[in-house]
N, C-alpha and C. Protein backbone atom coordinates (compact mmCIF):
# COMPACT_ATOMS: atom_id res chain seq x y z
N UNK A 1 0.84 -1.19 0.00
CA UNK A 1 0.00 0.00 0.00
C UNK A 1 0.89 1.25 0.00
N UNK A 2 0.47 2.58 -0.94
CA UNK A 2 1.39 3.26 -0.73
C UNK A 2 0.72 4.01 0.37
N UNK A 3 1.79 5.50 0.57
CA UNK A 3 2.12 5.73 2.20
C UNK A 3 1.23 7.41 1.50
N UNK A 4 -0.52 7.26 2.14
CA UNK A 4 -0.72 8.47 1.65
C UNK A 4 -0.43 9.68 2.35
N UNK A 5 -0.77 11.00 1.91
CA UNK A 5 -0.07 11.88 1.70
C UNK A 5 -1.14 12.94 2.43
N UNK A 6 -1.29 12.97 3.37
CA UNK A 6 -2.34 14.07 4.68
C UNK A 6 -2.20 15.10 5.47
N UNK A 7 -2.98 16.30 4.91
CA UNK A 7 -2.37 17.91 4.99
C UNK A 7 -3.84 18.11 5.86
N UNK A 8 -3.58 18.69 7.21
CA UNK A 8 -4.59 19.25 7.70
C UNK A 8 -5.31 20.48 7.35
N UNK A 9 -6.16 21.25 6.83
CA UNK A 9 -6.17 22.47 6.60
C UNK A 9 -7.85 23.12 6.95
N UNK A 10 -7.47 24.10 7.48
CA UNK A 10 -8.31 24.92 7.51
C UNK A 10 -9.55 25.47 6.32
N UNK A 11 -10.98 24.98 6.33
CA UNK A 11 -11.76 25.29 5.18
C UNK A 11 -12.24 26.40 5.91
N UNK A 12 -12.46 27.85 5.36
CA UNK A 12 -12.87 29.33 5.61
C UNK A 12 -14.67 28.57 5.49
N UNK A 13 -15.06 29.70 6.24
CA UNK A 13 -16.94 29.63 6.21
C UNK A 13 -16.97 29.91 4.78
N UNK A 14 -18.45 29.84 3.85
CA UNK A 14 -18.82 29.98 2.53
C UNK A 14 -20.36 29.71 2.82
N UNK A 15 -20.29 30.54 1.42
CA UNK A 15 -21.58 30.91 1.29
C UNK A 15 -22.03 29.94 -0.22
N UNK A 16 -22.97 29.00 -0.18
CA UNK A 16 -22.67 28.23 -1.39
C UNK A 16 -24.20 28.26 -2.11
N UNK A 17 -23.90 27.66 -3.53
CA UNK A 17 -25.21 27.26 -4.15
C UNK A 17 -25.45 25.99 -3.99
N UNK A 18 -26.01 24.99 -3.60
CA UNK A 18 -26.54 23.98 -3.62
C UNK A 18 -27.61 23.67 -4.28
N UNK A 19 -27.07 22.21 -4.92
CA UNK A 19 -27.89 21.49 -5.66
C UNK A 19 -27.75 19.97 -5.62
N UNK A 20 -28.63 19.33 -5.55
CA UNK A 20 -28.94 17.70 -5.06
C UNK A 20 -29.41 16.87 -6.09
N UNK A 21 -28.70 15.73 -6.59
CA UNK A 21 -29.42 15.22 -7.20
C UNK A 21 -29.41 13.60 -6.71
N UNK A 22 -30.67 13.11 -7.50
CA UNK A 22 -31.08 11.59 -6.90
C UNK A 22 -31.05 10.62 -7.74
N UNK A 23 -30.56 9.43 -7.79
CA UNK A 23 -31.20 7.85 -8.43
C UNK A 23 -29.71 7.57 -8.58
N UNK A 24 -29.33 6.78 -9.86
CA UNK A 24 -28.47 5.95 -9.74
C UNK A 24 -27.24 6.83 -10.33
N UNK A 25 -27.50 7.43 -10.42
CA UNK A 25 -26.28 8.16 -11.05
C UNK A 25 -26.23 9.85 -10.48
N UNK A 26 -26.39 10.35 -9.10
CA UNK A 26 -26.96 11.81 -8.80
C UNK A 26 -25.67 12.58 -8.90
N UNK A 27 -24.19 12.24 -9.04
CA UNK A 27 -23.79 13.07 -9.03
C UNK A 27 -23.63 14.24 -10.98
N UNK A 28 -24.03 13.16 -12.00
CA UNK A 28 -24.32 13.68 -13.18
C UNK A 28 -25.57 14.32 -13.22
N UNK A 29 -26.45 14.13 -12.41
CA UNK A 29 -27.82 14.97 -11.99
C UNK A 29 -27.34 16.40 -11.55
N UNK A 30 -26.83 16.22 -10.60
CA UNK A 30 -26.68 17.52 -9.12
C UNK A 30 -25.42 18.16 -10.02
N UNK A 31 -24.56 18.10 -11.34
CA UNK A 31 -23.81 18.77 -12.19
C UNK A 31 -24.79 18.97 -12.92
N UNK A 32 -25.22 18.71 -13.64
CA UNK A 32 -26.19 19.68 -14.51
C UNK A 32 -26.85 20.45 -13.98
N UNK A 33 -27.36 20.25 -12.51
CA UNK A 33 -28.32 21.69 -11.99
C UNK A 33 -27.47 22.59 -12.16
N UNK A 34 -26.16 22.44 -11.32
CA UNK A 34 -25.62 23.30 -10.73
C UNK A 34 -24.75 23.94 -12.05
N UNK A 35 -24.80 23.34 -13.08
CA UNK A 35 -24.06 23.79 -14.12
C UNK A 35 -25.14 24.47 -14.93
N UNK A 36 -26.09 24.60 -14.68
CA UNK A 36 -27.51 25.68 -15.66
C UNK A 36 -27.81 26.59 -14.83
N UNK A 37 -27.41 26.38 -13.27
CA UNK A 37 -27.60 27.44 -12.29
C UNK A 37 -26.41 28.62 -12.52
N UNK A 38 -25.15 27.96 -12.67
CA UNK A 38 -24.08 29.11 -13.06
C UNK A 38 -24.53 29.53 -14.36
N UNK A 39 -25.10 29.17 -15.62
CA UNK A 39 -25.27 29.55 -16.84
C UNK A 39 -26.52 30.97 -16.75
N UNK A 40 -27.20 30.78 -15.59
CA UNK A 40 -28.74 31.81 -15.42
C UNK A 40 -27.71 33.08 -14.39
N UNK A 41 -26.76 32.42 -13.34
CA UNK A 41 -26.43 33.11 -12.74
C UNK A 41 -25.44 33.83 -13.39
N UNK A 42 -25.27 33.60 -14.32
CA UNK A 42 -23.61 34.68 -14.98
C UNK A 42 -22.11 33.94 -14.33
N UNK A 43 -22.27 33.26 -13.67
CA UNK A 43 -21.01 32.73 -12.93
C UNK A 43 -20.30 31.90 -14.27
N UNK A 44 -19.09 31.59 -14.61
CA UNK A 44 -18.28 31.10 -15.21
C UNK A 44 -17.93 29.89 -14.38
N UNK A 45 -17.96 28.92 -14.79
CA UNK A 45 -17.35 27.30 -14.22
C UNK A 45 -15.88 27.08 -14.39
N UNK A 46 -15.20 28.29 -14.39
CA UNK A 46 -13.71 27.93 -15.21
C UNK A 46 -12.59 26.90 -14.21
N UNK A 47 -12.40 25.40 -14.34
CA UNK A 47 -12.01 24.87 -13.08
C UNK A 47 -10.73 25.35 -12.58
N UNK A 48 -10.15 26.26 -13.43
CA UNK A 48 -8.47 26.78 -12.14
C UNK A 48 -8.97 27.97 -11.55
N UNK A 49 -10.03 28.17 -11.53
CA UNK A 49 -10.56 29.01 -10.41
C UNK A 49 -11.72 28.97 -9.64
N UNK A 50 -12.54 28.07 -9.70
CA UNK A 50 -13.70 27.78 -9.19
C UNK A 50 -13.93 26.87 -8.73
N UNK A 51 -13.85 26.25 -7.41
CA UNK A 51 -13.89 24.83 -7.05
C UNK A 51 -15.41 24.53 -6.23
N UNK A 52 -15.27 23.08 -6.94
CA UNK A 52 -17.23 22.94 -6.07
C UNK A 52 -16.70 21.64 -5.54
N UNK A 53 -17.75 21.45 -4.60
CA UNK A 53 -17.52 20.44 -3.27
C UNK A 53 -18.77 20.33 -3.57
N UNK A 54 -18.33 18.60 -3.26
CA UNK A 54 -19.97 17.21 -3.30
C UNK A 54 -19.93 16.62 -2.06
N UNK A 55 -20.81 15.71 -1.94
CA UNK A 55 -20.61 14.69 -0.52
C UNK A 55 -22.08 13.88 -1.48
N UNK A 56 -22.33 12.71 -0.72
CA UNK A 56 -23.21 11.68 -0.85
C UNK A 56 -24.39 12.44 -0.20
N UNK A 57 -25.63 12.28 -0.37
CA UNK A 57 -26.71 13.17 0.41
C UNK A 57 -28.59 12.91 -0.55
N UNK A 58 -28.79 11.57 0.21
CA UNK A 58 -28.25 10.46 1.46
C UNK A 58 -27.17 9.57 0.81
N UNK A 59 -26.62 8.99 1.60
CA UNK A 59 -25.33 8.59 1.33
C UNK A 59 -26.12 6.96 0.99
N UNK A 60 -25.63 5.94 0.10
CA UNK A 60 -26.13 4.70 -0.40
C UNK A 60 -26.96 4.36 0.49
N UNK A 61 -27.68 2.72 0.63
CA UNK A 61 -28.46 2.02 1.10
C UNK A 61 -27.97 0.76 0.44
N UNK A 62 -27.93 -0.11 1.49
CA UNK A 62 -27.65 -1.23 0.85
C UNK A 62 -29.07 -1.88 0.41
N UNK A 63 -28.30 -2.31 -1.19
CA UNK A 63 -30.00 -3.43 -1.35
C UNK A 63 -30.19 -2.12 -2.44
N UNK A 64 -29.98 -0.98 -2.60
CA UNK A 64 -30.42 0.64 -3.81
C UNK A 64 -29.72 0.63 -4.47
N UNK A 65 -29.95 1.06 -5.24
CA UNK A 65 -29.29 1.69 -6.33
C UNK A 65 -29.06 3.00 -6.61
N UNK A 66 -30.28 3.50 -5.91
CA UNK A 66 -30.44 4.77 -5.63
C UNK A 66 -29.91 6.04 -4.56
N UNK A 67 -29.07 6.62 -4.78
CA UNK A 67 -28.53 7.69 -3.43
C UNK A 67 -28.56 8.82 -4.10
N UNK A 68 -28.24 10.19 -3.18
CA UNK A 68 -28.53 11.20 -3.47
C UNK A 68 -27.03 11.86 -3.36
N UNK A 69 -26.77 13.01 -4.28
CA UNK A 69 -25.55 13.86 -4.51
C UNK A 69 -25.76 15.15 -3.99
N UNK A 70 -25.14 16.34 -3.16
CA UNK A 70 -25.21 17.41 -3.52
C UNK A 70 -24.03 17.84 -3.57
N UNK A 71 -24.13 18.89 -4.74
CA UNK A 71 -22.65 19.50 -5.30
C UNK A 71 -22.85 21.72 -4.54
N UNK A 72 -21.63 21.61 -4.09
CA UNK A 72 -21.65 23.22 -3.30
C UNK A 72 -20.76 24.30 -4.23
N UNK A 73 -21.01 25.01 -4.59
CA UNK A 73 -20.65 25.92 -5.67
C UNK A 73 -20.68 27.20 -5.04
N UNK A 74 -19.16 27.73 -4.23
CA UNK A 74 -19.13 28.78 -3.61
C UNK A 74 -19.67 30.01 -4.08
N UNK A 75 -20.55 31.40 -3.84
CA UNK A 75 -20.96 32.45 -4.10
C UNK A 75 -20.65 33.29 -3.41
N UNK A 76 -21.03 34.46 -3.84
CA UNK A 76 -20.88 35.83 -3.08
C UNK A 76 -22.27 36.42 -3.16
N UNK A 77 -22.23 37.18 -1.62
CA UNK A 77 -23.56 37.70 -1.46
C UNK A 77 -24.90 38.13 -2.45
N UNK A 78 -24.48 38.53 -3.73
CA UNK A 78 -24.47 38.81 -4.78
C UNK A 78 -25.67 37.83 -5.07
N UNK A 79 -25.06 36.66 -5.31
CA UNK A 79 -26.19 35.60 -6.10
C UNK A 79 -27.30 35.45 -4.81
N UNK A 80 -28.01 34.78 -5.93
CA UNK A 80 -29.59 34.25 -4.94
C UNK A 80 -29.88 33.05 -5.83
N UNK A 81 -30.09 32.27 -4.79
CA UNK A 81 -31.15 31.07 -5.25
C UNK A 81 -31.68 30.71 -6.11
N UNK A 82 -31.70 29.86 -7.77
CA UNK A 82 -32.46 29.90 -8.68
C UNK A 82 -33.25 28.28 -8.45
N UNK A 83 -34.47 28.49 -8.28
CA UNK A 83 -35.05 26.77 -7.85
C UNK A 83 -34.59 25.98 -9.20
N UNK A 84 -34.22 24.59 -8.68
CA UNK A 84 -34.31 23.97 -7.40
C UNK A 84 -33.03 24.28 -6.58
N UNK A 85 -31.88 24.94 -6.72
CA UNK A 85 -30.84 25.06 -5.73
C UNK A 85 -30.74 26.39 -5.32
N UNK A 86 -30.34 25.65 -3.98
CA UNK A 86 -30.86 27.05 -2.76
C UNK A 86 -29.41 27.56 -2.16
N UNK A 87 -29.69 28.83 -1.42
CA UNK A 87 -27.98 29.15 -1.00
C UNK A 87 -28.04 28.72 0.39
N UNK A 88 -27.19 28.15 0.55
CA UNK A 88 -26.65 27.66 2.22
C UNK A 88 -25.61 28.31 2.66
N UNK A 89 -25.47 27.91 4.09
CA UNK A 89 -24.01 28.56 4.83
C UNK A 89 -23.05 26.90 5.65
N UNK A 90 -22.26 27.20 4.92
CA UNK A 90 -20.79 26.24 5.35
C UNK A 90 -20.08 27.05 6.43
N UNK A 91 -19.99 26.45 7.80
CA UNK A 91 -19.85 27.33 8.77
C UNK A 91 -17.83 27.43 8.48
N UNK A 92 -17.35 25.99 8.10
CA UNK A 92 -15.99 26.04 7.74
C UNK A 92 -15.41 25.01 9.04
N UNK A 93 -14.09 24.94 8.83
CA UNK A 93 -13.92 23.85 9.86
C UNK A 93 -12.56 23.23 9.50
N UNK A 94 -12.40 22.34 10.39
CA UNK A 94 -10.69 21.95 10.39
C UNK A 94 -11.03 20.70 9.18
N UNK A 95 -10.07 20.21 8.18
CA UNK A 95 -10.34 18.96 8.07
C UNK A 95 -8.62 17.96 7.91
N UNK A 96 -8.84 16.99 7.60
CA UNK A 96 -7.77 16.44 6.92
C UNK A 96 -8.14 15.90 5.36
N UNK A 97 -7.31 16.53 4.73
CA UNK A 97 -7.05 16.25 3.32
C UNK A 97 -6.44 15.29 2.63
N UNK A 98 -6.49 14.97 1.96
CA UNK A 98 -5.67 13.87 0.62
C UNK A 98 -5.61 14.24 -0.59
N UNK A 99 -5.25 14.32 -1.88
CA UNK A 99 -5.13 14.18 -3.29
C UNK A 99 -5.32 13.25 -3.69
N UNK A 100 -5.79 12.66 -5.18
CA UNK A 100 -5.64 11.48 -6.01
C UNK A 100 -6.30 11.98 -7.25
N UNK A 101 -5.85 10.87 -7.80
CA UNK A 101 -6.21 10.81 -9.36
C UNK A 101 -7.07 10.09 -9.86
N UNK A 102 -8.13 9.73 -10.31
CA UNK A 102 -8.88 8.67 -11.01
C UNK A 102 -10.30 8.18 -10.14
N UNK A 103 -11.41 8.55 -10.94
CA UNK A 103 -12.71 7.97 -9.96
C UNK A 103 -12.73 7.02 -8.87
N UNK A 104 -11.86 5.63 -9.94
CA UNK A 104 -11.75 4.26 -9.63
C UNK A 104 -11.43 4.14 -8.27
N UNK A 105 -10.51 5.10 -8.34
CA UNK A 105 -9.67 5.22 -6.71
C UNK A 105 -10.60 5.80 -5.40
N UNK A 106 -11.77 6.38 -5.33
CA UNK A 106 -12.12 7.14 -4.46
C UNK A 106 -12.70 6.30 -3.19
N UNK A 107 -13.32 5.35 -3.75
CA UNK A 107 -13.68 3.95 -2.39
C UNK A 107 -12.44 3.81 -1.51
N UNK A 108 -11.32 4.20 -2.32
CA UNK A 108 -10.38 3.14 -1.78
C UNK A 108 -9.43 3.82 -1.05
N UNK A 109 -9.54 5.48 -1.42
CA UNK A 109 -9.08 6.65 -0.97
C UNK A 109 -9.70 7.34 0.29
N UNK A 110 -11.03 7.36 -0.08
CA UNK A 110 -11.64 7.43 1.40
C UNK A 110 -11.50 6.43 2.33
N UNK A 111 -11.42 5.03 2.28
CA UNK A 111 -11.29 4.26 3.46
C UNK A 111 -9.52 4.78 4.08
N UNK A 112 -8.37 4.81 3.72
CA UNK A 112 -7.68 5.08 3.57
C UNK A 112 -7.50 6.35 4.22
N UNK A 113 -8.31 7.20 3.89
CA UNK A 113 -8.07 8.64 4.65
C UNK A 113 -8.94 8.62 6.07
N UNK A 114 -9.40 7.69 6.04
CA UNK A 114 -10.24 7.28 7.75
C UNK A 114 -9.44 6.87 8.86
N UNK A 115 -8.63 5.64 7.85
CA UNK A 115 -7.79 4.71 8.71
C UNK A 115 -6.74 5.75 9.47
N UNK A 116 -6.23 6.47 8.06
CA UNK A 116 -5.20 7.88 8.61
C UNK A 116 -5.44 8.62 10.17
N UNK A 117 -7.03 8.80 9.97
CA UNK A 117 -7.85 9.61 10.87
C UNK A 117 -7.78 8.45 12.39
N UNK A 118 -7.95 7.53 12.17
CA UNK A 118 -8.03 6.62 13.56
C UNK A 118 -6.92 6.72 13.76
N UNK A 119 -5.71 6.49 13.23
CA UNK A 119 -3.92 6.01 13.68
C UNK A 119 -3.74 7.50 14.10
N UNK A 120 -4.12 8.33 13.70
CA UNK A 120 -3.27 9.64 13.93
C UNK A 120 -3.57 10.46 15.24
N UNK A 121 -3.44 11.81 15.61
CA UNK A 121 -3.50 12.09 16.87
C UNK A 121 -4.97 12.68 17.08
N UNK A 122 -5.61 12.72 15.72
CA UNK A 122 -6.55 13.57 15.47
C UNK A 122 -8.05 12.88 16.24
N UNK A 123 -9.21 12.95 15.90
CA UNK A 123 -10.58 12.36 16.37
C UNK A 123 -11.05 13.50 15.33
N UNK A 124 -12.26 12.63 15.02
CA UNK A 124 -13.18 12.48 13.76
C UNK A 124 -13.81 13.85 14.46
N UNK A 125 -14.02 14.93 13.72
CA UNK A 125 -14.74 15.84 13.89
C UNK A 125 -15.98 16.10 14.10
N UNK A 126 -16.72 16.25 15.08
CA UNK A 126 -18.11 16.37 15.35
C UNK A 126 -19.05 18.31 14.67
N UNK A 127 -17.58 18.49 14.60
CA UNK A 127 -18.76 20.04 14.26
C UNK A 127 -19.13 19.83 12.69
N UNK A 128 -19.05 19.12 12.07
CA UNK A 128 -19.69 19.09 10.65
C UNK A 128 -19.83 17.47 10.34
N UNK A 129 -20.88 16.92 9.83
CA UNK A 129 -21.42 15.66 9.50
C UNK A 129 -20.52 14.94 8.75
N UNK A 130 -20.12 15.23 7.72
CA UNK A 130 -19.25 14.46 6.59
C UNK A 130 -18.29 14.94 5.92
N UNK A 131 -18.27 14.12 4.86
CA UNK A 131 -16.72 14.69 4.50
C UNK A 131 -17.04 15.19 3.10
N UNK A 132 -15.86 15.83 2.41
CA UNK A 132 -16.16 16.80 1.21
C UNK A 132 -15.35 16.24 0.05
N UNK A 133 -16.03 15.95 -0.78
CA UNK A 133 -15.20 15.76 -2.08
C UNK A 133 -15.06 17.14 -3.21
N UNK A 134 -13.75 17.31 -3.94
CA UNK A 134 -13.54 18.32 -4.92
C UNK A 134 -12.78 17.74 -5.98
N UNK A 135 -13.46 18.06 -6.64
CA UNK A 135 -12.97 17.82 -7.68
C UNK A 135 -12.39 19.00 -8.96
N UNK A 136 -11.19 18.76 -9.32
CA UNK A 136 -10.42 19.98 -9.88
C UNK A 136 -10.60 20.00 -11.29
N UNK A 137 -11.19 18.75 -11.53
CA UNK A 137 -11.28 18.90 -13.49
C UNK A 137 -12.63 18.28 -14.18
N UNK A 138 -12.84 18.98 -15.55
CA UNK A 138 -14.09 19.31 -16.10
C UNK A 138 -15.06 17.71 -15.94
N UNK A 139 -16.21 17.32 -15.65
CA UNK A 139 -16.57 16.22 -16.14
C UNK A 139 -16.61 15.50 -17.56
N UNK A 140 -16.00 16.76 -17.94
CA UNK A 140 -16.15 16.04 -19.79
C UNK A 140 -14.80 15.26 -19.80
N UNK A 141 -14.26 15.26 -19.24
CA UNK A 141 -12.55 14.18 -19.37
C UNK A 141 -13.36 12.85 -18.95
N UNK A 142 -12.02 12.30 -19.00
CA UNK A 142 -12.19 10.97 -19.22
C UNK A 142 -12.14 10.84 -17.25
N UNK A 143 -13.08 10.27 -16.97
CA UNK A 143 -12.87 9.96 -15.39
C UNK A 143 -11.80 9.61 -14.55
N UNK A 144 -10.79 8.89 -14.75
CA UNK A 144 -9.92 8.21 -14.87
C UNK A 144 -8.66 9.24 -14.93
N UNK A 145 -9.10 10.45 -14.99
CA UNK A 145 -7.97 12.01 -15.39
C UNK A 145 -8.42 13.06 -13.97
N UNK A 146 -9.74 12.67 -13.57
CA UNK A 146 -9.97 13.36 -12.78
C UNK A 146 -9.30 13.46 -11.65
N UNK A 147 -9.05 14.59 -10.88
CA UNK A 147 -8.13 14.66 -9.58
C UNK A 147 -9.07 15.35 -8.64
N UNK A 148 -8.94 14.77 -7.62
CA UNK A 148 -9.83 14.92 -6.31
C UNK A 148 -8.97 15.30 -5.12
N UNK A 149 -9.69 15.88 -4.30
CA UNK A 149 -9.11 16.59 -2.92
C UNK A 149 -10.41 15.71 -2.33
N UNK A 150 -10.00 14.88 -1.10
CA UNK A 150 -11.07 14.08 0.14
C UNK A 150 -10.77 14.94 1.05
N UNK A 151 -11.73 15.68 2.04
CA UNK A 151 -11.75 16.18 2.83
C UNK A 151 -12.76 15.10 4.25
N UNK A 152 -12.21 15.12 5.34
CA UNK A 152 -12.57 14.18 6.45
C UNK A 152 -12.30 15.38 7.58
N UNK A 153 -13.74 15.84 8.59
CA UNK A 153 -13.86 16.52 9.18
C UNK A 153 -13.00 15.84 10.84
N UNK A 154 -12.25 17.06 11.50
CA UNK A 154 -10.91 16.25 12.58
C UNK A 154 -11.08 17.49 13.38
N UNK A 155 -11.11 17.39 14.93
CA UNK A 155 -10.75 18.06 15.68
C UNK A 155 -9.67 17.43 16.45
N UNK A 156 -8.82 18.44 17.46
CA UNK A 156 -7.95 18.27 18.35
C UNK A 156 -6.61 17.58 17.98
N UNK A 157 -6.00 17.56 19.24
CA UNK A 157 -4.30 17.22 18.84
C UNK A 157 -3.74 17.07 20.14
C-alpha cells in the first residue's frame, strides 16, 4: 500500500449554491443543476478558479441503487437562489485532506483517509457531518484524469 499523503487544513466559512441530485447516477444529476444554475447566474465554471464540493446526500443504502448527490458551488452575497438550488451557509472547519487521481480510486481513498484519521492524533470531527469531495477537473474528461481533494472533518491534537 502506498504511504498516503495528509495535509490538515483549515476550510474558511462559505456561502454556497446547492444542488442535489437523486437515483443511480446523482452526481451527473446535481452537475447539470448546478451547471444551468451558473449559466442563469452569470457565474463562469472555469475549473483553475472555481472549485465545487460534493458529498453523498443520502449517502447509499444497501440493497439501492439509488442515493442522493449534492454539489456546493461557492458564491458571493451577490447571487440568490435559482429553484431547485438554494444558497446555504458552510460554517468552515478543520479537516484532513488527501489528493488522487482517477474515480476508480475514491472507495479506496476514502477508506484510507479514515484509517489515517483513527492512527493519527486527530478524532473524527463532530462540528460538521461528513466529508467533502472536490474535484479539480471538467466532467467532460475521461474519469480516470480526474483529480480529487477528500476532505474528512478532525478536531484536536
Amino acid at each position: 500500500m502506498r504511504q498516503l499523503e495528509v495535509q490538515i487544513v483549515e476550510l474558511p466559512a462559505m456561502r454556497v449554491a446547492s444542488a442535489l441530485g437523486f437515483g443511480t447516477e446523482p452526481e451527473m444529476q446535481a452537475s447539470g443543476i448546478i451547471n444551468e444554475f451558473a449559466k442563469k447566474a452569470g457565474i463562469e465554471l472555469d475549473f483553475t478558479t472555481v472549485r465545487m464540493y460534493g458529498f453523498d446526500n443520502p449517502t447509499p443504502s444497501p440493497g439501492s441503487p439509488n442515493y442522493g448527490y449534492e454539489f456546493w458551488l461557492p458564491v458571493d452575497e451577490s447571487v440568490q437562489g435559482i429553484a431547485p438550488v438554494e444558497i446555504k451557509h458552510f460554517a468552515g472547519g478543520t479537516f484532513a485532506t488527501t489528493r488522487f487521481t482517477g474515480l476508480s480510486n475514491i472507495g479506496r481513498v476514502w477508506k484510507e483517509l479514515a484509517a489515517w484519521v483513527e492512527e493519527s492524533p486527530y478524532s473524527f470531527g463532530s462540528q460538521y457531518g461528513h466529508g467533502l469531495e472536490k474535484n479539480d477537473t471538467p466532467f467532460e474528461q475521461d474519469p480516470e484524469k480526474w483529480t480529487f481533494d477528500l476532505y474528512i472533518p478532525v478536531s484536536g491534537v
